[in-house]
C-alpha atoms as a PDB file:
ATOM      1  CA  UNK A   1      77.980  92.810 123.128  1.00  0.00           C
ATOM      2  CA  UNK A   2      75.760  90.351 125.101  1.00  0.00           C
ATOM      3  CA  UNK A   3      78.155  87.359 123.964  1.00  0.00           C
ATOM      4  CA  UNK A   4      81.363  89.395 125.109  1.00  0.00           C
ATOM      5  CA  UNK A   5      80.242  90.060 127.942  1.00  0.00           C
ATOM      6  CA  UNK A   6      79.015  86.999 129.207  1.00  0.00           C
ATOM      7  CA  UNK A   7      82.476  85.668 127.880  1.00  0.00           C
ATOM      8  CA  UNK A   8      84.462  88.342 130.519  1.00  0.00           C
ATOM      9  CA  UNK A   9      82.486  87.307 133.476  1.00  0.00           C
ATOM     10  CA  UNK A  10      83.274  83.844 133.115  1.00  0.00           C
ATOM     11  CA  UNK A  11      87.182  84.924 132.597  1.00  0.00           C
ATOM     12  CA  UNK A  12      86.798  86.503 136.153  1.00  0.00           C
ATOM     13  CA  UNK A  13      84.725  83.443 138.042  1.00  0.00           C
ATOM     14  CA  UNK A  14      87.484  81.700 136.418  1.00  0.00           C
ATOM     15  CA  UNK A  15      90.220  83.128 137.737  1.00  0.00           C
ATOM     16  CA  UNK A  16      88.525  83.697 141.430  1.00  0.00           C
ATOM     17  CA  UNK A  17      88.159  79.649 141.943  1.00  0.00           C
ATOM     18  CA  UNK A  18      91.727  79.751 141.508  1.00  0.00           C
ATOM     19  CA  UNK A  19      92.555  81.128 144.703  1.00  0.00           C
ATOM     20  CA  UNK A  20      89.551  79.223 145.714  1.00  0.00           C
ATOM     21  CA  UNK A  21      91.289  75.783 144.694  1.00  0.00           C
ATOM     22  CA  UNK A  22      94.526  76.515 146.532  1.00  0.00           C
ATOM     23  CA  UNK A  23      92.737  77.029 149.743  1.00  0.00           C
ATOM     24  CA  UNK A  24      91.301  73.579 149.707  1.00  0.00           C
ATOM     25  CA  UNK A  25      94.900  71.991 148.406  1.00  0.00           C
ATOM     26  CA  UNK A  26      96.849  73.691 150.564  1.00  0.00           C
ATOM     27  CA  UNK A  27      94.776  75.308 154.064  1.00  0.00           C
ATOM     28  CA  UNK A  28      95.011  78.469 155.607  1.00  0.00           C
ATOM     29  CA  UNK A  29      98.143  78.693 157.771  1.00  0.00           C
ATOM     30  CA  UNK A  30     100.117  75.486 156.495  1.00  0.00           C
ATOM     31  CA  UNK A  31     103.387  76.183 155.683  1.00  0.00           C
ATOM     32  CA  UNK A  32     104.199  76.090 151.245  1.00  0.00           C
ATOM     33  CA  UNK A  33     106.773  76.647 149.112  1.00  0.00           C
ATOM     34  CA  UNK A  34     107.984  80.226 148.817  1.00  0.00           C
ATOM     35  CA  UNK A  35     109.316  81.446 145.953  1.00  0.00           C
ATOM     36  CA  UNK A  36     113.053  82.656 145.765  1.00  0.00           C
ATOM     37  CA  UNK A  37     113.426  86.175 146.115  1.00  0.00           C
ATOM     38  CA  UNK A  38     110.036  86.724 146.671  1.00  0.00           C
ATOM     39  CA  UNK A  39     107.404  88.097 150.163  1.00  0.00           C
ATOM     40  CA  UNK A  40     104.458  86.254 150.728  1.00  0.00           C
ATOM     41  CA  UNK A  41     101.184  88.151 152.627  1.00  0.00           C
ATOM     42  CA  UNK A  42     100.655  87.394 156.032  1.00  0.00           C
ATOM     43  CA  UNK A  43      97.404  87.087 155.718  1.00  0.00           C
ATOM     44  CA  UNK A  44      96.739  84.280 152.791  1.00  0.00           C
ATOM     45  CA  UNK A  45     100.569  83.380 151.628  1.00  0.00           C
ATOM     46  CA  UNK A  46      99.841  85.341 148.322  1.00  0.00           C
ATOM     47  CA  UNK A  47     101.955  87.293 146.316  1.00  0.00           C
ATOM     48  CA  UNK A  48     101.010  90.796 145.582  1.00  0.00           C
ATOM     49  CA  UNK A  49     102.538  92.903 142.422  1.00  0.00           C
ATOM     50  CA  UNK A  50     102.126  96.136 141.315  1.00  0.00           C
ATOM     51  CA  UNK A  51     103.602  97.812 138.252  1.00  0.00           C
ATOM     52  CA  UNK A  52     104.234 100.666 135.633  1.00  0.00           C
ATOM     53  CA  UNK A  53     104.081 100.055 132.218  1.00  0.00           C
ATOM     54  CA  UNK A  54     105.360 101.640 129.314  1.00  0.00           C
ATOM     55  CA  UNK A  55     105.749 101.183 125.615  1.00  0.00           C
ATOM     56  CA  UNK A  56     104.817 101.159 121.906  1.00  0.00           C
ATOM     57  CA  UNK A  57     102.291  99.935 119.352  1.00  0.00           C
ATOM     58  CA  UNK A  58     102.657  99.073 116.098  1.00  0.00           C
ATOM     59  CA  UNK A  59      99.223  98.689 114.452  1.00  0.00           C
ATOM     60  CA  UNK A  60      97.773  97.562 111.142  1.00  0.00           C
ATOM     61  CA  UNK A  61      94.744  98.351 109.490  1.00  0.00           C
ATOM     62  CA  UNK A  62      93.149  96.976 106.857  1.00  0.00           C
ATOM     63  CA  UNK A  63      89.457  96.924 104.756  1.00  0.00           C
ATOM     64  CA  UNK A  64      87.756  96.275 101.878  1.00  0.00           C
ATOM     65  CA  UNK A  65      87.248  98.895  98.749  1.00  0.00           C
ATOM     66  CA  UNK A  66      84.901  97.427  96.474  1.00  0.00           C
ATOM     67  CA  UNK A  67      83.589  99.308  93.072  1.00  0.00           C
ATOM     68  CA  UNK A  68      86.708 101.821  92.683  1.00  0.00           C
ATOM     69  CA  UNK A  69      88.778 102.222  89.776  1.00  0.00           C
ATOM     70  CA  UNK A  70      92.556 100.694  90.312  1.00  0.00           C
ATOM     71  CA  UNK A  71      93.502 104.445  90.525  1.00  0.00           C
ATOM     72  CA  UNK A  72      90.917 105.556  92.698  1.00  0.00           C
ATOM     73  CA  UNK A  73      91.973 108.228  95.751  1.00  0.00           C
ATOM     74  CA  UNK A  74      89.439 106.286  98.254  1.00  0.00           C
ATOM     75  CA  UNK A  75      92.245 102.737  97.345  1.00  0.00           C
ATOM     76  CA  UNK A  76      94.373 104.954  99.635  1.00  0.00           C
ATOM     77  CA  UNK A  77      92.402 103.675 102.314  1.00  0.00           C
ATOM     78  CA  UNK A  78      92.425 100.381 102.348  1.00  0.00           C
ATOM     79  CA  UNK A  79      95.397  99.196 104.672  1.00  0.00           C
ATOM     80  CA  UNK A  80      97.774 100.863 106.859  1.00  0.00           C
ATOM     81  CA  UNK A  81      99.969 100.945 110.149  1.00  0.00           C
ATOM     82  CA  UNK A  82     102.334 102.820 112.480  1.00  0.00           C
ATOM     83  CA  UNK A  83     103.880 103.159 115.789  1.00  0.00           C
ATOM     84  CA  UNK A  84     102.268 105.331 118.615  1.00  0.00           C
ATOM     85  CA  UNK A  85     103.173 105.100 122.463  1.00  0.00           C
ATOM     86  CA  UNK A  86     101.385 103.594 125.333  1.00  0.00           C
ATOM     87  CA  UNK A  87     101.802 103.396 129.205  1.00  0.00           C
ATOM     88  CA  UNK A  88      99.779 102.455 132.119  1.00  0.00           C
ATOM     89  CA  UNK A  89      99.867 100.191 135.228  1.00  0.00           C
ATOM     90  CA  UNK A  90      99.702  96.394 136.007  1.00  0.00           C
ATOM     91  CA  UNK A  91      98.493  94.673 138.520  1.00  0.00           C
ATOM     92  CA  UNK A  92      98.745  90.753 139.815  1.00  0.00           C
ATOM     93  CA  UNK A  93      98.238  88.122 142.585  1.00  0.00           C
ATOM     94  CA  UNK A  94      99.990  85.180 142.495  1.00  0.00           C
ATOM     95  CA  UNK A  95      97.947  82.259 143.308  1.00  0.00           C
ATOM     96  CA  UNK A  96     100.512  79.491 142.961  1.00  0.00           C
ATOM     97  CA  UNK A  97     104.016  78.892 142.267  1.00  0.00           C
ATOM     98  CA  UNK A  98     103.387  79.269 138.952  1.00  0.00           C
ATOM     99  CA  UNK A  99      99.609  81.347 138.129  1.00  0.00           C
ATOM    100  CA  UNK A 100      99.233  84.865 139.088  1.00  0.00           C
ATOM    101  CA  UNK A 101      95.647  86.372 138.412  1.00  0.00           C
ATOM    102  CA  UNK A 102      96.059  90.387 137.582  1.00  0.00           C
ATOM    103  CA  UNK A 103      95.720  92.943 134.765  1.00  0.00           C
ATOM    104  CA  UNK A 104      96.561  96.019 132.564  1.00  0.00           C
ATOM    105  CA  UNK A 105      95.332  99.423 132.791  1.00  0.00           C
ATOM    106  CA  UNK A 106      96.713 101.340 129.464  1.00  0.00           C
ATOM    107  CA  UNK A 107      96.125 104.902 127.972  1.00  0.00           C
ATOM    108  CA  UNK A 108      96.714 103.150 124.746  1.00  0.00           C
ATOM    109  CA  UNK A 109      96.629 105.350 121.436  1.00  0.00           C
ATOM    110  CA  UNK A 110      96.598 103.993 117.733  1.00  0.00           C
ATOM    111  CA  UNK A 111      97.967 105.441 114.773  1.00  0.00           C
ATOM    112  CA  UNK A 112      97.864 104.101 111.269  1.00  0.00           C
ATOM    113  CA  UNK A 113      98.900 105.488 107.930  1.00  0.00           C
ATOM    114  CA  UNK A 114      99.306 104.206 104.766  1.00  0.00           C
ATOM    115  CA  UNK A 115      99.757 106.315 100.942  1.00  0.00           C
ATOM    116  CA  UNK A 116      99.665 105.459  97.265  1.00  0.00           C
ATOM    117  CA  UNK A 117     101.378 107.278  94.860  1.00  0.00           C
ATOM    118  CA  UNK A 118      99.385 106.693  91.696  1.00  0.00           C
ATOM    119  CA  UNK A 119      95.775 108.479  92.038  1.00  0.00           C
ATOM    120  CA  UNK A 120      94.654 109.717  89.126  1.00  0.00           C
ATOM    121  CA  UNK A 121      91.835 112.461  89.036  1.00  0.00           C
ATOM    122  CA  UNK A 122      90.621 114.496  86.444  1.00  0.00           C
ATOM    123  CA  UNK A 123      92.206 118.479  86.399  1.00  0.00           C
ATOM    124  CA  UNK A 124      90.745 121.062  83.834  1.00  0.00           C
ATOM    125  CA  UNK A 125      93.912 122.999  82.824  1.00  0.00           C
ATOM    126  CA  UNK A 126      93.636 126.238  79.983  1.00  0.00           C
ATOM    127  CA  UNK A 127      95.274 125.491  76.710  1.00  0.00           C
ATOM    128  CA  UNK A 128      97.177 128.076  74.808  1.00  0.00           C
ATOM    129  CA  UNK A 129      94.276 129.590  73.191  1.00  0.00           C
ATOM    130  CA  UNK A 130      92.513 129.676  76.696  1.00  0.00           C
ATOM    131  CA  UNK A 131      89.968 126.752  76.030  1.00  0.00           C
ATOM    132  CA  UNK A 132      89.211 124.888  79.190  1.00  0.00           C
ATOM    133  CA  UNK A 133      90.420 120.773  78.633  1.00  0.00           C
ATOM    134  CA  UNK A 134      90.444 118.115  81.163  1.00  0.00           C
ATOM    135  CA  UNK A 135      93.345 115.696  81.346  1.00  0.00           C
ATOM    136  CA  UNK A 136      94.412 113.437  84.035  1.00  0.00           C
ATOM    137  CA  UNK A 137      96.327 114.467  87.097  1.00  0.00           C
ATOM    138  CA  UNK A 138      98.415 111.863  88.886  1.00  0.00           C
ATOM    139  CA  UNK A 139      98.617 112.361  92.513  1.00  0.00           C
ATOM    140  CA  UNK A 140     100.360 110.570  95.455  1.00  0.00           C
ATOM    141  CA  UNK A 141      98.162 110.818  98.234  1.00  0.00           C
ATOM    142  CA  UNK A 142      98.903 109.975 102.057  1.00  0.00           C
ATOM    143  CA  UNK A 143      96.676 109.665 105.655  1.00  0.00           C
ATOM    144  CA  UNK A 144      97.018 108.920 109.399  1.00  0.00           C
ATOM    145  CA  UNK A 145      94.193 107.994 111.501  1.00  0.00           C
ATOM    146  CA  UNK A 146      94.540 108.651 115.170  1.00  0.00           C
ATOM    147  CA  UNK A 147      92.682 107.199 118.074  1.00  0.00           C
ATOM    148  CA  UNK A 148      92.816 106.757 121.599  1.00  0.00           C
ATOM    149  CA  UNK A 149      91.709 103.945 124.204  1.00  0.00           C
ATOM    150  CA  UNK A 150      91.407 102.891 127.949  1.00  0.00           C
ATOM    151  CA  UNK A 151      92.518  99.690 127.543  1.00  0.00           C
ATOM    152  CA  UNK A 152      91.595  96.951 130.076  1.00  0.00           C
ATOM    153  CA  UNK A 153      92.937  93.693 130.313  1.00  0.00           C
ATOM    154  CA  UNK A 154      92.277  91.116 132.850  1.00  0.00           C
ATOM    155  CA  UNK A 155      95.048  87.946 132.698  1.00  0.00           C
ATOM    156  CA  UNK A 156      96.364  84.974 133.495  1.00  0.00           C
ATOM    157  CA  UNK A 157     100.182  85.026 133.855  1.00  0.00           C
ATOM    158  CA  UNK A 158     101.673  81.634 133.652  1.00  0.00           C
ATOM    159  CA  UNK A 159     104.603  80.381 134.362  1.00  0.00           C
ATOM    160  CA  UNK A 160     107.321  79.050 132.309  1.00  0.00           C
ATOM    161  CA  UNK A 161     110.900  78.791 133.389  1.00  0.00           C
ATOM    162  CA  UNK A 162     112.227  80.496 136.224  1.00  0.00           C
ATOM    163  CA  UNK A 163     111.416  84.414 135.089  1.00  0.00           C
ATOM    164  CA  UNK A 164     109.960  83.610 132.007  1.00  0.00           C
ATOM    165  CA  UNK A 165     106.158  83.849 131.517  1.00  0.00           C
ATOM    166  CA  UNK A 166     103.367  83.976 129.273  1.00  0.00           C
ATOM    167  CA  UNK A 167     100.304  86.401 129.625  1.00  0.00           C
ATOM    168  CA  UNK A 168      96.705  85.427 128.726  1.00  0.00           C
ATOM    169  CA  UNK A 169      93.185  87.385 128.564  1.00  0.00           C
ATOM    170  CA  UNK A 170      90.485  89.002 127.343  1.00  0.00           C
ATOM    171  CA  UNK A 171      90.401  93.127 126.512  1.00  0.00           C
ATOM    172  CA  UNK A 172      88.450  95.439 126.886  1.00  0.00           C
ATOM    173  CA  UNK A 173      89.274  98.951 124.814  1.00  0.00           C
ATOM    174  CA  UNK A 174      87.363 102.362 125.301  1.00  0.00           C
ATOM    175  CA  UNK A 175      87.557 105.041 123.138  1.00  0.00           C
ATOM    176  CA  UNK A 176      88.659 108.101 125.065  1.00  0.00           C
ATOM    177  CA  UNK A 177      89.471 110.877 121.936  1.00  0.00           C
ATOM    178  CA  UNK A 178      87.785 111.408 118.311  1.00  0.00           C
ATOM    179  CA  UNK A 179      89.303 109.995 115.228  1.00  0.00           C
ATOM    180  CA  UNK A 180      91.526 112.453 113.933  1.00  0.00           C
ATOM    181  CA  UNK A 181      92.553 112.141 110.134  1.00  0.00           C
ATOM    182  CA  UNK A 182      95.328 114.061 108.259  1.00  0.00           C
ATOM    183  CA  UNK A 183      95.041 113.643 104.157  1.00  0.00           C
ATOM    184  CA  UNK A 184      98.027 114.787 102.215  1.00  0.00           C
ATOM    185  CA  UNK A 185      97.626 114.643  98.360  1.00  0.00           C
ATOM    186  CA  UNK A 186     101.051 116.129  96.527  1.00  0.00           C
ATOM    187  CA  UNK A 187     101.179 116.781  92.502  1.00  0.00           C
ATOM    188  CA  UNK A 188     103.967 115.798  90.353  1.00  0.00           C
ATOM    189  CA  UNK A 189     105.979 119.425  89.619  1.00  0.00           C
ATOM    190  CA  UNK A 190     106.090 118.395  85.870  1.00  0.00           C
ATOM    191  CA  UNK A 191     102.050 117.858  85.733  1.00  0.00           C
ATOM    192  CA  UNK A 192     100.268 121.464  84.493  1.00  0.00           C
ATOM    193  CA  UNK A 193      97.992 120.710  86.979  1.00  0.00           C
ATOM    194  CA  UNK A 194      97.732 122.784  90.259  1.00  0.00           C
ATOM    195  CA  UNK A 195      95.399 122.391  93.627  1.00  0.00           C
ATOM    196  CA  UNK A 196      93.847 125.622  94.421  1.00  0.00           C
ATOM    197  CA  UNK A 197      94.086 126.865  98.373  1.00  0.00           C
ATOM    198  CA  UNK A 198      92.257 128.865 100.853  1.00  0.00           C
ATOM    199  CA  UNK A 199      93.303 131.886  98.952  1.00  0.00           C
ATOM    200  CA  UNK A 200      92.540 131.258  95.853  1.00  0.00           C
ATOM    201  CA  UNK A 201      96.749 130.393  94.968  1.00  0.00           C
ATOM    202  CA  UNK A 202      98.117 127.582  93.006  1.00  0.00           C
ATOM    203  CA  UNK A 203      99.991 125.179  94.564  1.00  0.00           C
ATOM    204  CA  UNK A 204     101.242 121.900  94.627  1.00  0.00           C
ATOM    205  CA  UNK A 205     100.289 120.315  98.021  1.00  0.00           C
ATOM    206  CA  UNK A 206      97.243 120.164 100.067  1.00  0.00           C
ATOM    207  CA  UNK A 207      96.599 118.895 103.079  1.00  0.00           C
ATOM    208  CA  UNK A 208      93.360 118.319 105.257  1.00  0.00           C
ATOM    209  CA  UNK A 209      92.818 117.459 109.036  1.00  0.00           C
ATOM    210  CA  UNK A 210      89.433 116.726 109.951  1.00  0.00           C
ATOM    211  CA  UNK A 211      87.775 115.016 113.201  1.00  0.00           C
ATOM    212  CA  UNK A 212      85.412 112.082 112.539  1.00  0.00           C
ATOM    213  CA  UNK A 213      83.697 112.945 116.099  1.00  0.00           C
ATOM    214  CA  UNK A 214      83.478 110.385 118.865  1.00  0.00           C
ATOM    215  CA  UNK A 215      84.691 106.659 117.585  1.00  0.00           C
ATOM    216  CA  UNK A 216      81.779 104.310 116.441  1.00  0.00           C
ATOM    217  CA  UNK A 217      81.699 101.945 118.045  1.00  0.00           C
ATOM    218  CA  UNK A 218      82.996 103.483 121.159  1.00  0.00           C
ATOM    219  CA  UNK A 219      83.828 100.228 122.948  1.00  0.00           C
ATOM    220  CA  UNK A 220      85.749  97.001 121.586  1.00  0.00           C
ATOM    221  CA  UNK A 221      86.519  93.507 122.890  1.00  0.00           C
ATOM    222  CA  UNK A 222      89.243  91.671 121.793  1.00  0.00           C
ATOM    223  CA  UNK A 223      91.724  88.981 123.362  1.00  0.00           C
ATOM    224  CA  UNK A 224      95.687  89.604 124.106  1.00  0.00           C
ATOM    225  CA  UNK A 225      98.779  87.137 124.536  1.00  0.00           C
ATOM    226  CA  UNK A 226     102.012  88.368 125.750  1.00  0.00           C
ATOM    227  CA  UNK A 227     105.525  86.548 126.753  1.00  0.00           C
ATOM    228  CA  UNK A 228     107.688  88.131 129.220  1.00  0.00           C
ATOM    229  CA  UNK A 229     110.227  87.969 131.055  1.00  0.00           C
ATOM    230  CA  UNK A 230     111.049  88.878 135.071  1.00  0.00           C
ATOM    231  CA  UNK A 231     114.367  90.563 135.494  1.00  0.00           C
ATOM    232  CA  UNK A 232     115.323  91.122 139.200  1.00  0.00           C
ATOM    233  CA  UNK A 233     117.035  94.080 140.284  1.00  0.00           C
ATOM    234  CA  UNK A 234     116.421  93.408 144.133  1.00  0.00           C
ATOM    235  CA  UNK A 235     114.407  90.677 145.846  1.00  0.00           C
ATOM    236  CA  UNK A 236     111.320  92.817 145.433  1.00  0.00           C
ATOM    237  CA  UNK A 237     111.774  94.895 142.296  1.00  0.00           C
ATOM    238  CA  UNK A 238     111.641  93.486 138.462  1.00  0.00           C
ATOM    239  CA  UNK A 239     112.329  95.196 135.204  1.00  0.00           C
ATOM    240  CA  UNK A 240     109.921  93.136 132.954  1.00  0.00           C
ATOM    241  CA  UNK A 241     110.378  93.237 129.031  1.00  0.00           C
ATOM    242  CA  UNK A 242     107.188  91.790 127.489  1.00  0.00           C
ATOM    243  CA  UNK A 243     105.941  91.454 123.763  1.00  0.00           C
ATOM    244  CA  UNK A 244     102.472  91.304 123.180  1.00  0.00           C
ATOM    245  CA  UNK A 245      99.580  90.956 120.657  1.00  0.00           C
ATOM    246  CA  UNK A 246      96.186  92.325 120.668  1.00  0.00           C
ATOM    247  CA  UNK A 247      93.798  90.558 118.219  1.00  0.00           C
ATOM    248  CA  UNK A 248      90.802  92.902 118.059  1.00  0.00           C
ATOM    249  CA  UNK A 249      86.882  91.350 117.599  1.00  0.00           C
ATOM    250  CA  UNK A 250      85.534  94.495 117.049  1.00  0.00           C
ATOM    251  CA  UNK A 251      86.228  96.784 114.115  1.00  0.00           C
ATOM    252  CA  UNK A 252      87.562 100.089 115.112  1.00  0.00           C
ATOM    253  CA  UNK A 253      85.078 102.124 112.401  1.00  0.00           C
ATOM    254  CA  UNK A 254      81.597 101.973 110.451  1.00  0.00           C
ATOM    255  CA  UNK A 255      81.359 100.672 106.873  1.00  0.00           C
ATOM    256  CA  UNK A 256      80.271 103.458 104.208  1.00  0.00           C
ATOM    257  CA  UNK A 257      79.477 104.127 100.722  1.00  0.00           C
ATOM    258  CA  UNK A 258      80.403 106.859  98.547  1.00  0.00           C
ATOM    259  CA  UNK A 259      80.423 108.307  95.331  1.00  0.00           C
ATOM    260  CA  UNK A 260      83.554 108.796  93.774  1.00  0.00           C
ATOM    261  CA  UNK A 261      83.530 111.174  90.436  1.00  0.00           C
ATOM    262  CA  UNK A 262      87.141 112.186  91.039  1.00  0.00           C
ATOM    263  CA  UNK A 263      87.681 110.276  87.260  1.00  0.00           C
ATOM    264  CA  UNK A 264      84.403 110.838  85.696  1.00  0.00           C
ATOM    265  CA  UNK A 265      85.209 112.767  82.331  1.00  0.00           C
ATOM    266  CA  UNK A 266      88.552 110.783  81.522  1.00  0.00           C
ATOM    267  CA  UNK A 267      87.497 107.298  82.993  1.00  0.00           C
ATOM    268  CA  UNK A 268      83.160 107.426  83.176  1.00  0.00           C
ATOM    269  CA  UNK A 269      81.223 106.987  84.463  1.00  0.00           C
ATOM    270  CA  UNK A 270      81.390 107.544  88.132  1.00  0.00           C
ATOM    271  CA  UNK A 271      81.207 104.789  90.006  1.00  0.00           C
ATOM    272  CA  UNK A 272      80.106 103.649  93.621  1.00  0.00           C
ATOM    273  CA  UNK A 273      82.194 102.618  96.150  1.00  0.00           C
ATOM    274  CA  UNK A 274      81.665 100.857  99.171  1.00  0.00           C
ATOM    275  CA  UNK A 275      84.466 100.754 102.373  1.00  0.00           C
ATOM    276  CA  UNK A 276      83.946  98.417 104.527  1.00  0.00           C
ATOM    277  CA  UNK A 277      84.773  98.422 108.759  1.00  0.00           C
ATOM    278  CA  UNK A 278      88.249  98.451 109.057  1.00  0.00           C
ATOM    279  CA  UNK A 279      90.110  95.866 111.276  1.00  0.00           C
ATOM    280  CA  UNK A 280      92.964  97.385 113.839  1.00  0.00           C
ATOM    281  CA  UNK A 281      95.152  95.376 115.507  1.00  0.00           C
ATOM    282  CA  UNK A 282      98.294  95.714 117.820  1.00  0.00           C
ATOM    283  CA  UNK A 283     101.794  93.922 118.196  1.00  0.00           C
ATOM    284  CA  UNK A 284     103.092  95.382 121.754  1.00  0.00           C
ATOM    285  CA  UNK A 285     106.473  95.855 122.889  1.00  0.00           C
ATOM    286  CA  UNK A 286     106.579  97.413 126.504  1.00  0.00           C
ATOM    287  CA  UNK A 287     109.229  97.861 129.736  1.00  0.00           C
ATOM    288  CA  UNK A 288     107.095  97.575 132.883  1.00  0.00           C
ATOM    289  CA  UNK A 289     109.113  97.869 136.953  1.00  0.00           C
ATOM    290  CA  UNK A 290     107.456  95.619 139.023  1.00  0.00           C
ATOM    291  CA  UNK A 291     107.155  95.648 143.016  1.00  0.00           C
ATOM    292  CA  UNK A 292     106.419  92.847 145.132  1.00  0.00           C
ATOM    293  CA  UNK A 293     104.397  93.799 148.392  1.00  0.00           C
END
């Protein structure tokens, strides 16, 4: 934590002397170049933007199952993605023709599921003479994790071509919901064996929702690169497409260990198995409207 943030206070000194150095190339009141379509402050000759941003995630997950069976339930686990929405507002100065200093502000959730259709747990089923035998059931089980951030990140926007850019900088994500988890396990129709629900019926489905509690750890650094590109509508206003990744230092969870018994009398003995952190990660796709002050 110490190391990160050390790391995000130098991003900001950094990005302060930049101002800094155009003062001393270029001194207060001396006439620059202004870019085309484009007002300049009074004040300094900067460029001041603010924005609304809006878009969607897709995210992968992934993490390592160690001492399960090939058939295990908790294999389920180990990798997944989706799509979930985010939106938010931006923020920039230019400090050159070409640099702008600024940032993101996103409510940014993540949502990840993955499934495997060949579980296999033991089921005690009645034969005809009403002796009690356990076979194997096969199962396709499925999940979705759900979790939501503040995100912050402070960048540098460079300058490509004429419109097009490229975003660099840290980030900075805070949890601001619980992890919410949805299990679905279905059984083949053919299979004799049955889940029994909340009222004591047979069925073929069941599904579980459960909240982890507040995410652990809470906070998580990663860095974020983004291309864009300015699209002006007037000489002040830009729709901005951008594409983004967010490659995440942190994991998003804790590492656990469990016993798993779902395949002890068919497949002993029961084994121990360990789940490691999970990684999440982000490829971003977002419409922001710019204005120029």
């Amino acid at each position: 934590m110490r190391t990160w943030s050390c790391l995000i206070i130098a991003f900001i000194v950094g990005c302060v002397a930049l101002p800094a150095q155009e003062d001393v190339l270029r001194p207060k009141g001396r006439p620059g170049a202004v870019e085309s379509g484009k007002r300049k402050s009074s004040s300094r000759g900067l460029t001041w933007r603010l924005g609304l941003e809006a878009g969607i995630n897709y995210s992968t997950t992934s993490r390592d199952v160690t001492g399960a069976s090939s058939t295990s339930f908790f294999n389920t686990f180990a990798s997944g993605s989706g799509i979930s929405p985010l939106f938010g507002l931006y923020a920039e100065v230019a400090v050159s023709k070409s640099i702008a200093i600024g940032g993101r502000f996103l409510y940014d959730m993540k949502s990840v599921s993955g499934s495997k259709n060949d579980v296999v747990r033991d089921c005690s089923v009645l034969d005809g003479y009403g002796n009690v035998n356990v076979v194997q059931a096969e199962i396709a089980v499925d999940y979705t994790n759900t979790i939501s951030y503040f995100t912050m990140n402070p960048l540098i926007r460079f300058s490509i071509t004429d419109g097009f850019f490229a975003h660099l900088g840290p980030v900075i994500q805070v949890a601001v919901s619980d992890v919410e988890s949805t299990v679905n396990q279905a059984i083949d129709p053919a299979d004799a064996c049955r889940f029994v629900d909340e009222n004591g019926q047979f069925t073929l489905t069941s599904t579980s929702n459960t909240t982890t509690g507040t995410a652990n750890p809470s906070t998580r650094f990663g860095l974020d690169i983004g291309l864009g590109y300015m699209i002006p509508l007037t000489s002040t206003i830009h729709l901005v497409p951008r594409v983004g990744y967010q490659y995440m230092f942190t994991e998003y969870d804790t590492s656990t260990s469990l016993l798993d018994n779902t395949q002890e009398i068919t497949n002993p003995p029961s084994r121990v198995v360990e789940i490691s952190t999970g990684s999440l990660n982000s490829l971003q796709a977002s419409l922001s409207l710019w204005f120029t002050l």
